[in-house]
N, C-alpha and C. Protein backbone atom coordinates (compact mmCIF):
# COMPACT_ATOMS: atom_id res chain seq x y z
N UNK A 1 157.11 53.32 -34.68
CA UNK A 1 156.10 52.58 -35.44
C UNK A 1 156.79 51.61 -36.38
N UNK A 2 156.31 50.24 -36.47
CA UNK A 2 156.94 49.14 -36.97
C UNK A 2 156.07 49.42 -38.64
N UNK A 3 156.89 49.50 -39.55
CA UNK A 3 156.92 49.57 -41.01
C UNK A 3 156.75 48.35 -41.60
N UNK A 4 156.19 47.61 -42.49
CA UNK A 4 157.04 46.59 -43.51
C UNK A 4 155.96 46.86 -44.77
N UNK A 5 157.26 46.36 -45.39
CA UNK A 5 157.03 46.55 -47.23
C UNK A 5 155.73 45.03 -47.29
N UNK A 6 155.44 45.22 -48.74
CA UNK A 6 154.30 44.53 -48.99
C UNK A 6 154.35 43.39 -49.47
N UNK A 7 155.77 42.69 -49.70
CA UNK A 7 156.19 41.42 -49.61
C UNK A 7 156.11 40.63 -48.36
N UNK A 8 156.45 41.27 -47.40
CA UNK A 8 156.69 40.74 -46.03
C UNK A 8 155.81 40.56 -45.13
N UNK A 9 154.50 41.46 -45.72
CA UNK A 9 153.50 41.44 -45.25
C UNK A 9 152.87 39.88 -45.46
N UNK A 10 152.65 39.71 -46.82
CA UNK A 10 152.80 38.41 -47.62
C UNK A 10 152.73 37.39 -47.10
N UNK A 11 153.97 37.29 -46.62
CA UNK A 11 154.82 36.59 -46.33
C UNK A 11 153.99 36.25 -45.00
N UNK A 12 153.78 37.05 -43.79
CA UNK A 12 153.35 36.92 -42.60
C UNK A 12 152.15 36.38 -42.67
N UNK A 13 151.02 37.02 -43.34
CA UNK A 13 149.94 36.31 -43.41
C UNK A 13 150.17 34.75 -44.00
N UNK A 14 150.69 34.64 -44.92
CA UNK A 14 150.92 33.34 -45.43
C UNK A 14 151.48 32.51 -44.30
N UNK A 15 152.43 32.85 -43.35
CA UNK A 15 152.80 32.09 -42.41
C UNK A 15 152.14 31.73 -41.64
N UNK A 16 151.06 33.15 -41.13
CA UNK A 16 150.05 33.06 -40.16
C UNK A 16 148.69 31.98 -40.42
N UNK A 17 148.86 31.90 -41.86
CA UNK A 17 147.79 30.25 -42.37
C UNK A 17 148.25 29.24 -42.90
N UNK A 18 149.54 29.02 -41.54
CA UNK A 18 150.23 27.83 -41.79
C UNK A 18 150.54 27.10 -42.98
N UNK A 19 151.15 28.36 -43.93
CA UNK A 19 152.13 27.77 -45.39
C UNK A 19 153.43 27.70 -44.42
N UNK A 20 154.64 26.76 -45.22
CA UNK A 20 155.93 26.71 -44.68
C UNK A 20 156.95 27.18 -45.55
N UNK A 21 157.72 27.90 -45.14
CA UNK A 21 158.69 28.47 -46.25
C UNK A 21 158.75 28.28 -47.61
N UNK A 22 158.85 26.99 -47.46
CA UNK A 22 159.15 26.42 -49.00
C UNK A 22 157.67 26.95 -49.79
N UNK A 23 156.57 26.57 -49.43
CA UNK A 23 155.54 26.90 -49.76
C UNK A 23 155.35 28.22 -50.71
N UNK A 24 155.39 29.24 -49.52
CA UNK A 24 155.51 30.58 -49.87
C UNK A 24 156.81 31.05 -50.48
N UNK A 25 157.88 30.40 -50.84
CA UNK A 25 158.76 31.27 -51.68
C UNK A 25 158.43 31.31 -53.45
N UNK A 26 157.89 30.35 -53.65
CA UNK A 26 157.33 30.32 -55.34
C UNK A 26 156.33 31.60 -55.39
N UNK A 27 155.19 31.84 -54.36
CA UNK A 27 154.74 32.59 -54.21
C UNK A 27 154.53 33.83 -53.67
N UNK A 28 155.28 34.34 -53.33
CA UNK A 28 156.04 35.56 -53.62
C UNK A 28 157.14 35.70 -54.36
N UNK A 29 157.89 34.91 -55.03
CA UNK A 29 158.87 35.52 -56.01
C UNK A 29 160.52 35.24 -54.74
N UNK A 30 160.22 34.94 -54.47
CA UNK A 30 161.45 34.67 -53.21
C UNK A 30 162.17 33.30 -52.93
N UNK A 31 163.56 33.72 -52.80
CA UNK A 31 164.03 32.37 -52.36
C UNK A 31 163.88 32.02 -51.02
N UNK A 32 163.78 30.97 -50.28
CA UNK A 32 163.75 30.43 -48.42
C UNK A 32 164.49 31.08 -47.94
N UNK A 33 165.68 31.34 -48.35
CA UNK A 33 166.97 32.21 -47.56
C UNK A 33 166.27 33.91 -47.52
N UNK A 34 166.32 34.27 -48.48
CA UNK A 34 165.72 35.58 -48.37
C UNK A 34 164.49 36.14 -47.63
N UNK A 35 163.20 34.62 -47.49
CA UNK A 35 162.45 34.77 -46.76
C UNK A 35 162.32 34.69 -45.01
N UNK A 36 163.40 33.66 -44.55
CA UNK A 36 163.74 33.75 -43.67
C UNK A 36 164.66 34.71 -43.39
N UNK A 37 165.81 35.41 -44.11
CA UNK A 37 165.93 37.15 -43.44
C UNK A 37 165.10 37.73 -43.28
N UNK A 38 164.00 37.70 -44.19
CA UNK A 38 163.13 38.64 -43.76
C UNK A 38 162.24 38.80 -42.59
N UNK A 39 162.30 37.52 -42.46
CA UNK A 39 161.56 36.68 -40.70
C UNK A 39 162.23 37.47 -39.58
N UNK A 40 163.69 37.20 -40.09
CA UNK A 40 164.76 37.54 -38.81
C UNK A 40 164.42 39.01 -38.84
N UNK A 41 164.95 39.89 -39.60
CA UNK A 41 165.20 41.12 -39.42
C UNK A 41 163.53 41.33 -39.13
N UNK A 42 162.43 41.13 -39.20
CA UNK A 42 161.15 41.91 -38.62
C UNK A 42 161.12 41.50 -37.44
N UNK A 43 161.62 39.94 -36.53
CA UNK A 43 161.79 39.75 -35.41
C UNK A 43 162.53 40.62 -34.73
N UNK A 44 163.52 40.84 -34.83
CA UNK A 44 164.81 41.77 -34.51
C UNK A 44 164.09 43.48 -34.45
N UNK A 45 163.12 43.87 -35.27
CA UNK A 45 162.64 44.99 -35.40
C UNK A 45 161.27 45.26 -33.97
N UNK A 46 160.87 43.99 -33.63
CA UNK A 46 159.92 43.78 -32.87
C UNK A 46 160.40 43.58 -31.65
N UNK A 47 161.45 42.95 -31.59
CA UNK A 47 162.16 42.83 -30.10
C UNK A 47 162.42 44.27 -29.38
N UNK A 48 162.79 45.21 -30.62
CA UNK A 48 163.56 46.28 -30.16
C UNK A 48 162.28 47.62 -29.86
N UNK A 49 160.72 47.40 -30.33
CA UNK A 49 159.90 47.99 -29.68
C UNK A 49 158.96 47.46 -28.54
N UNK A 50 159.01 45.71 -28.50
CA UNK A 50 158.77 45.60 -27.13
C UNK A 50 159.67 45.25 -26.16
């Protein structure tokens, strides 16, 4: 079962209504770099259950 914390969640929906990084890092408290790990590593988490 795929987990994520409640930033990242955030993060996804916000992506999913077409904000762009930059967008969403003021709003969550995040820098672009940190938000895009967080992209990667839930991709990487999703690859590996489908």
């Amino acid at each position: 079962l795929l987990t994520v914390d409640r930033r990242t969640l955030q993060i996804i929906l916000l992506k999913m209504q077409g904000y762009s990084t930059k967008e969403i890092a003021p709003l969550v408290g995040l820098t672009t770099g940190a938000i895009y790990a967080r992209l990667y590593h839930l991709r990487k988490k999703l690859r590996k259950i489908l």
